[in-house]
Protein backbone atom coordinates (compact mmCIF):
# COMPACT_ATOMS: atom_id res chain seq x y z
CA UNK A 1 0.00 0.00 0.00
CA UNK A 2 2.91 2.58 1.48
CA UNK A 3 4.12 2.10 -2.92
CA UNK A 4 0.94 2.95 -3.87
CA UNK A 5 0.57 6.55 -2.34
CA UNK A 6 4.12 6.87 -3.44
CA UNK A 7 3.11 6.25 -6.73
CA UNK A 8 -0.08 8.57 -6.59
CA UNK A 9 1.91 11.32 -4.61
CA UNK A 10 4.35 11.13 -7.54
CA UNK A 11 1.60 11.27 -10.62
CA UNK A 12 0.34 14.26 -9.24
CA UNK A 13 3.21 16.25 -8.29
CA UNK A 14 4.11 15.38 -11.99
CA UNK A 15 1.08 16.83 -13.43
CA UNK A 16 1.37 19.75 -11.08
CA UNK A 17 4.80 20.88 -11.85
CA UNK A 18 4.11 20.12 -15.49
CA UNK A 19 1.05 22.55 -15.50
CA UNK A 20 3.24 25.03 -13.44
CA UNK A 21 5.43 24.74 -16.08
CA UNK A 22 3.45 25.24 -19.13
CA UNK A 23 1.23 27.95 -17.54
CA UNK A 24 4.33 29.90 -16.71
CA UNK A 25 5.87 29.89 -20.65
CA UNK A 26 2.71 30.55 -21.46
CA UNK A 27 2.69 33.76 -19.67
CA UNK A 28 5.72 34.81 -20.26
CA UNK A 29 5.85 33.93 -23.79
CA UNK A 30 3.03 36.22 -24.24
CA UNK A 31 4.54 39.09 -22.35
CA UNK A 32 7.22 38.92 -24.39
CA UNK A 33 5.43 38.63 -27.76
CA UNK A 34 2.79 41.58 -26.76
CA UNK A 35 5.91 43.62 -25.33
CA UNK A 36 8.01 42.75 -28.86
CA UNK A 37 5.43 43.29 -31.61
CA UNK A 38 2.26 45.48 -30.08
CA UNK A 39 3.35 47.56 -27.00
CA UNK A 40 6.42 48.00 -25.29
CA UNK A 41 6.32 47.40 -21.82
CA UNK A 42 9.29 47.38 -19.31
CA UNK A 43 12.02 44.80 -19.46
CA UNK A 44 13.30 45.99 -16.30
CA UNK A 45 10.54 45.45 -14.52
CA UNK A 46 9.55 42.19 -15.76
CA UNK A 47 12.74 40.85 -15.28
CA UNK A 48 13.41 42.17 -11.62
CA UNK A 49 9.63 40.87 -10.45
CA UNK A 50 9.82 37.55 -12.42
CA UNK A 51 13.11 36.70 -10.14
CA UNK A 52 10.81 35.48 -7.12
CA UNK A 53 8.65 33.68 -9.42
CA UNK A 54 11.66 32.05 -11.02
CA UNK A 55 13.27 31.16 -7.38
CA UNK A 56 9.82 29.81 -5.94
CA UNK A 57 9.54 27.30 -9.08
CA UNK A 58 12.95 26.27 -8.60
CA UNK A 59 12.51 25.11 -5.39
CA UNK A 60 9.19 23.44 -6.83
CA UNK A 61 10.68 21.56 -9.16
CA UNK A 62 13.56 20.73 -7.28
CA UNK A 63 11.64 19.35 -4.21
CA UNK A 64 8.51 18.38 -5.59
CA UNK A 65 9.63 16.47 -8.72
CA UNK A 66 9.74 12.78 -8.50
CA UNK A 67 13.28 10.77 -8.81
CA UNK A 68 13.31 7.52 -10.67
CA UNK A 69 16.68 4.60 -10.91
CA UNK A 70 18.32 5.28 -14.08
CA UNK A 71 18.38 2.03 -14.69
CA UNK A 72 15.53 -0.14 -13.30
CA UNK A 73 13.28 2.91 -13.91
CA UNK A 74 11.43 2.39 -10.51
CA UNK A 75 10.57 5.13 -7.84
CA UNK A 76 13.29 6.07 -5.96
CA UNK A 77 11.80 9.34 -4.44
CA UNK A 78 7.81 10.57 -4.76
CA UNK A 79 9.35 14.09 -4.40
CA UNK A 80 7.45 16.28 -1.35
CA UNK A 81 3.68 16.55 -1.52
CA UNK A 82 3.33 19.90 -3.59
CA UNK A 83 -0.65 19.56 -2.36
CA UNK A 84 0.80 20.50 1.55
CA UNK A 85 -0.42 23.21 3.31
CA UNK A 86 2.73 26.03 4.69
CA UNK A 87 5.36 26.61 2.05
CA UNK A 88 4.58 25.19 -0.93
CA UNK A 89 1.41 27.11 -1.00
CA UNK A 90 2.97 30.30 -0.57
CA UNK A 91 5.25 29.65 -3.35
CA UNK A 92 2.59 28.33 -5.50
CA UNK A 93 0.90 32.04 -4.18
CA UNK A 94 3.87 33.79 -5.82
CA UNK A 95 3.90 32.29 -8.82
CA UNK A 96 0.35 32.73 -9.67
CA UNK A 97 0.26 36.18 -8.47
CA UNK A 98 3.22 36.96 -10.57
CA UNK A 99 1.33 35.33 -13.65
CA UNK A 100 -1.65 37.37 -12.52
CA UNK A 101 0.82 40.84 -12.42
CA UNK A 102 1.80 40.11 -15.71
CA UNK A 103 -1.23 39.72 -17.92
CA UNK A 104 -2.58 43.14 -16.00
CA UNK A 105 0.56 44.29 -17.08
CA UNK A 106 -0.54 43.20 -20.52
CA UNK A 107 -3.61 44.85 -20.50
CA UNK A 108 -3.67 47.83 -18.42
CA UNK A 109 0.25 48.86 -18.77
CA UNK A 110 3.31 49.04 -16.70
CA UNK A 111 0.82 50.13 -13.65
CA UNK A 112 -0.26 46.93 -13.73
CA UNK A 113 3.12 45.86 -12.11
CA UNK A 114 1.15 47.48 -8.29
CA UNK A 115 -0.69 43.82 -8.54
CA UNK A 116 2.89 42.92 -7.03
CA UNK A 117 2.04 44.86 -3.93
CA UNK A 118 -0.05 42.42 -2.75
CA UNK A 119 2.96 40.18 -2.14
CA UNK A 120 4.75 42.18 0.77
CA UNK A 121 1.35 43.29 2.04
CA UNK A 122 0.27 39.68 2.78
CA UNK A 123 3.35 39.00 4.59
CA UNK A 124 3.43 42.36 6.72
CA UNK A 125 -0.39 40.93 7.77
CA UNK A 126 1.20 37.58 8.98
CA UNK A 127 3.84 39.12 10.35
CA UNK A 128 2.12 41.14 12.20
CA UNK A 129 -0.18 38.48 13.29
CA UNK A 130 2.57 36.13 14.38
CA UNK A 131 3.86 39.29 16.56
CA UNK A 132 0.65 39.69 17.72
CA UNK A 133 0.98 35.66 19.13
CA UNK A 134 4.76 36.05 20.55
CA UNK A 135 3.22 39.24 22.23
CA UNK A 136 0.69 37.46 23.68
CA UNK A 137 2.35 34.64 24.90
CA UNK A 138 5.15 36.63 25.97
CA UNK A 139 2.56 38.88 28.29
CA UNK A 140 1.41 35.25 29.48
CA UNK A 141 4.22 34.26 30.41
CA UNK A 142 5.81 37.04 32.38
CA UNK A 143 2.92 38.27 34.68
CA UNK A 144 3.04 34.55 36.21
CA UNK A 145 -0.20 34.59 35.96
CA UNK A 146 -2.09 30.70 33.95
CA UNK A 147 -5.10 31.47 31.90
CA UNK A 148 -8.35 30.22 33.91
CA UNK A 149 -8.28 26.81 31.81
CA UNK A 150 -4.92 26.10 33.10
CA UNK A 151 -5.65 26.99 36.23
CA UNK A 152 -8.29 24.69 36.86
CA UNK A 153 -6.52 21.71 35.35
CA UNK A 154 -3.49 22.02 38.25
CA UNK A 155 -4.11 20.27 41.40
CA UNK A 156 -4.71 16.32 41.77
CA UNK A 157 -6.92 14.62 40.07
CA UNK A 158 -9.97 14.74 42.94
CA UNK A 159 -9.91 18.19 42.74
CA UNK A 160 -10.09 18.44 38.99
CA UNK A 161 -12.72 15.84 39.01
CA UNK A 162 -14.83 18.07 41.46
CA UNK A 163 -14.17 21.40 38.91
């Protein structure tokens, strides 16, 4: 059984770094067509805010892509689960935001590079949620003081039987 999830955990990280793939020279092919022959648009830009794109499918590919024996052909590695919650979804985040920066550069101009903003604004809101946590369990922790749950649950066990 443990080879078949392997197996499935493999197919699918296949088919979603190939997608990843082809939706991403898609993109950028078109950028560079509509920049070359219709519009100019800024290189500069597209270049600079492509670079986290380009990093965050690296690491993709490189972690999520499946390893097989040269010779024998059979699964050596399934590759990580792309599907996982944390890190992988961010990056997945990046790259589609990137995409979705570039086709409103496409169509509205080289304002449409502000999509990017979105990107650094996210993360100040985590961040500043995460401080938000340490804060609070920092506080906690200093004024000696256990929230009422805690409280309650210290003792032996009669006495948390009778709470």
């Amino acid at each position: 059984m443990a080879q078949k999830a392997k197996k499935d955990r493999a197919k699918s990280n296949t088919a979603a770094l190939n997608n990843l793939h082809i939706g991403s020279l898609v993109v950028n092919a078109l950028f560079i067509l509509f920049s070359l022959l219709i519009r100019r648009r800024s290189f500069v830009a597209y270049f600079i805010l492509s670079i986290p794109a380009i990093v965050a499918e690296y690491v993709l590919e490189t972690s999520g892509r499946p390893k097989y024996d040269a010779e024998t052909k059979a699964l050596k590695s399934a590759g990580e689960d792309l599907a996982a919650p944390g890190l992988t979804e961010y990056l997945f985040d990046v790259v589609w935001v990137t995409w979705f920066a570039v086709i409103s550069v496409i169509l509205f101009g080289n304002k449409g590079w502000f999509v990017w903003v979105v990107v650094p604004a996210y993360g100040a809101y985590k961040g500043y949620g995460l401080l938000g946590l340490a804060r609070g369990l920092r506080g906690a922790g200093q004024s000696g003081q256990l929230p009422a749950e805690e409280q309650v649950l210290q003792g032996n066990r009669r006495q948390r039987r009778a709470a």
